[in-house]
Protein backbone atom coordinates (compact mmCIF):
# COMPACT_ATOMS: atom_id res chain seq x y z
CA UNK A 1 43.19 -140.35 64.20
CA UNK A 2 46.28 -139.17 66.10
CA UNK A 3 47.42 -135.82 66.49
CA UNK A 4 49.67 -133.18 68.65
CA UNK A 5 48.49 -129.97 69.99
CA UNK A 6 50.85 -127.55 71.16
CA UNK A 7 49.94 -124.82 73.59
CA UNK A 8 45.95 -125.17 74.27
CA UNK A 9 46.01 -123.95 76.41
CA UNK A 10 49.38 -122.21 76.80
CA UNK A 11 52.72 -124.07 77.82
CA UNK A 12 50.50 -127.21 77.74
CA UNK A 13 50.82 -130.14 74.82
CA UNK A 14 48.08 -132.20 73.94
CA UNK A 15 48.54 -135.76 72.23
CA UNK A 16 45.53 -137.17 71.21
CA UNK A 17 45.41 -141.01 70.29
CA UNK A 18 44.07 -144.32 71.25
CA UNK A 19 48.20 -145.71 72.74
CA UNK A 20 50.80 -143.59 73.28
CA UNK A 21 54.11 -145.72 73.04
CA UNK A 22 57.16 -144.36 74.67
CA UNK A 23 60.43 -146.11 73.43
CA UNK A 24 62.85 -145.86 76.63
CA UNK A 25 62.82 -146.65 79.98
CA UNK A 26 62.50 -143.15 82.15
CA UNK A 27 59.28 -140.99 82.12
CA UNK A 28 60.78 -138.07 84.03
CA UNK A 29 58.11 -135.22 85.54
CA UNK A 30 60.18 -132.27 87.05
CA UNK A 31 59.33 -128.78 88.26
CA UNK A 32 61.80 -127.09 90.03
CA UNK A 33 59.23 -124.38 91.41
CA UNK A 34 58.03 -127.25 93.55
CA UNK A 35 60.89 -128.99 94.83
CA UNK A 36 61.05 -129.15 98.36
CA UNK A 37 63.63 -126.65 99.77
CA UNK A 38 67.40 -128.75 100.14
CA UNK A 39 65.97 -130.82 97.29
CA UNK A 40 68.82 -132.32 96.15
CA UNK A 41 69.41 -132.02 92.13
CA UNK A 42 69.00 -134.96 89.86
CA UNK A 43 66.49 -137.41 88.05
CA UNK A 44 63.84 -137.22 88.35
CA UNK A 45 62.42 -140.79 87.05
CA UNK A 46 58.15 -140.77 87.73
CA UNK A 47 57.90 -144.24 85.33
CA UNK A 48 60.79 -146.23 84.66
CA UNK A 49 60.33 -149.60 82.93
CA UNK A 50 63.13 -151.03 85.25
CA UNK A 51 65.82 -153.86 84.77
CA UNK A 52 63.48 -156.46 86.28
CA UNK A 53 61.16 -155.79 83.13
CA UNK A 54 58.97 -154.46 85.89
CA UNK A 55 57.19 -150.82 86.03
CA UNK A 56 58.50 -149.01 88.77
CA UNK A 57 56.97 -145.70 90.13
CA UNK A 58 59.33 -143.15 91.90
CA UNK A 59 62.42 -145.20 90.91
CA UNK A 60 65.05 -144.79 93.36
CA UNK A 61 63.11 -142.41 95.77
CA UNK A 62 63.71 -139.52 93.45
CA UNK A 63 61.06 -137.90 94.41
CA UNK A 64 61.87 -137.40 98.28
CA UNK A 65 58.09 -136.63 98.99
CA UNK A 66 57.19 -139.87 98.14
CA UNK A 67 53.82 -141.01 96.19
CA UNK A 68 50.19 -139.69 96.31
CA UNK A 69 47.41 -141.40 95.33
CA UNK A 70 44.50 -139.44 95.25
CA UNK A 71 40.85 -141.65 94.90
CA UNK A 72 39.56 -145.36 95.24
CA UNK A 73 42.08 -147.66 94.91
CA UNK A 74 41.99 -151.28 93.89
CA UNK A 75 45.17 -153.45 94.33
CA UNK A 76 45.71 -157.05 92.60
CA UNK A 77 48.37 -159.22 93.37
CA UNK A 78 48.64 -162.20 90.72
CA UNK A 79 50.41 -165.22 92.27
CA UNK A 80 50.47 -167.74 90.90
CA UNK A 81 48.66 -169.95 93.70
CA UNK A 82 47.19 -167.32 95.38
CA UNK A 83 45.57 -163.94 93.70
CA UNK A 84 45.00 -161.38 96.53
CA UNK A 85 42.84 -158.87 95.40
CA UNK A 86 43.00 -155.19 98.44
CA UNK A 87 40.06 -152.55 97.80
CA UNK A 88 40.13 -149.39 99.51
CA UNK A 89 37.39 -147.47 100.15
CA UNK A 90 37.78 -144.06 99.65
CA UNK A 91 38.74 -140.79 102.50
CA UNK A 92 40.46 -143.77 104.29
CA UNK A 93 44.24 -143.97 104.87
CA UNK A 94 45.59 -147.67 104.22
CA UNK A 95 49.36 -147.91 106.01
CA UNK A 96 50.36 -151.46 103.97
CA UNK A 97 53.71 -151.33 106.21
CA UNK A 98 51.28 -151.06 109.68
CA UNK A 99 49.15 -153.61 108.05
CA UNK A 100 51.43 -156.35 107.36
CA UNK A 101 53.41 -155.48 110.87
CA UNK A 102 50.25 -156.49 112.27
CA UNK A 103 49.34 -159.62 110.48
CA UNK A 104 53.32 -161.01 111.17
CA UNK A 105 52.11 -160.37 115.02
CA UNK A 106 48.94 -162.45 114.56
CA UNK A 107 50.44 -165.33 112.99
CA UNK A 108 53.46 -165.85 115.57
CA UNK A 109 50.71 -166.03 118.09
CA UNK A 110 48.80 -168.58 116.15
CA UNK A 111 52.09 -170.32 115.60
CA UNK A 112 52.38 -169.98 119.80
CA UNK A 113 48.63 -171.04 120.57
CA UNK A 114 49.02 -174.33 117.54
CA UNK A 115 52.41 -175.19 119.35
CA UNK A 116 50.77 -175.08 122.64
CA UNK A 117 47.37 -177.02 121.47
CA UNK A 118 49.87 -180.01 120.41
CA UNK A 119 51.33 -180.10 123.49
């Protein structure tokens, strides 16, 4: 059973059903009382099924503070030859940009150390 319940509490809707389809590409979330002083004016586009037929979170930075997640997170990465699968433990901050800086370092000096073992 499906149905919509308007203010319960107040200003807040309710929609209560197993799938909630959405026919359109932008889920926009927007409060001006907590934009960020200079903010500039626009979209702002939270989900946006994008033209990649991908899901894309904070499309074109719209939200200048970037993205939160709050709680464990589990990434998977399907490849096709290689699934990675990245759990992070909780009250732990995971940089992916530091992370993959660092593993580009280690493999040019494995590339160095394999070039210099064949010699």
């Amino acid at each position: 059973m499906a149905d919509i319940i308007f203010d319960q509490p107040p200003n807040q809707i309710n929609v209560l059903c197993d799938n909630l389809l959405i026919q359109g590409h932008d889920v926009m979330v927007d409060s001006a009382s907590r934009r960020t002083a200079g903010s500039v004016t626009g979209f702002r586009r939270a989900l946006v099924h994008d033209q990649k037929d991908g899901l894309t979170i904070n499309f074109n930075g719209d939200y200048p503070g970037g993205v939160t997640i709050n709680g464990e997170i589990t990434f998977t990465i399907h490849h096709p030859r290689n699934p990675i699968t990245l759990q992070h433990p909780p009250d732990e901050v995971l940089r992916l940009g530091a992370i993959i800086n660092t593993l580009r370092a280690q493999i040019t000096e494995l590339q160095a150390e394999v070039a210099a073992l064949k010699k």
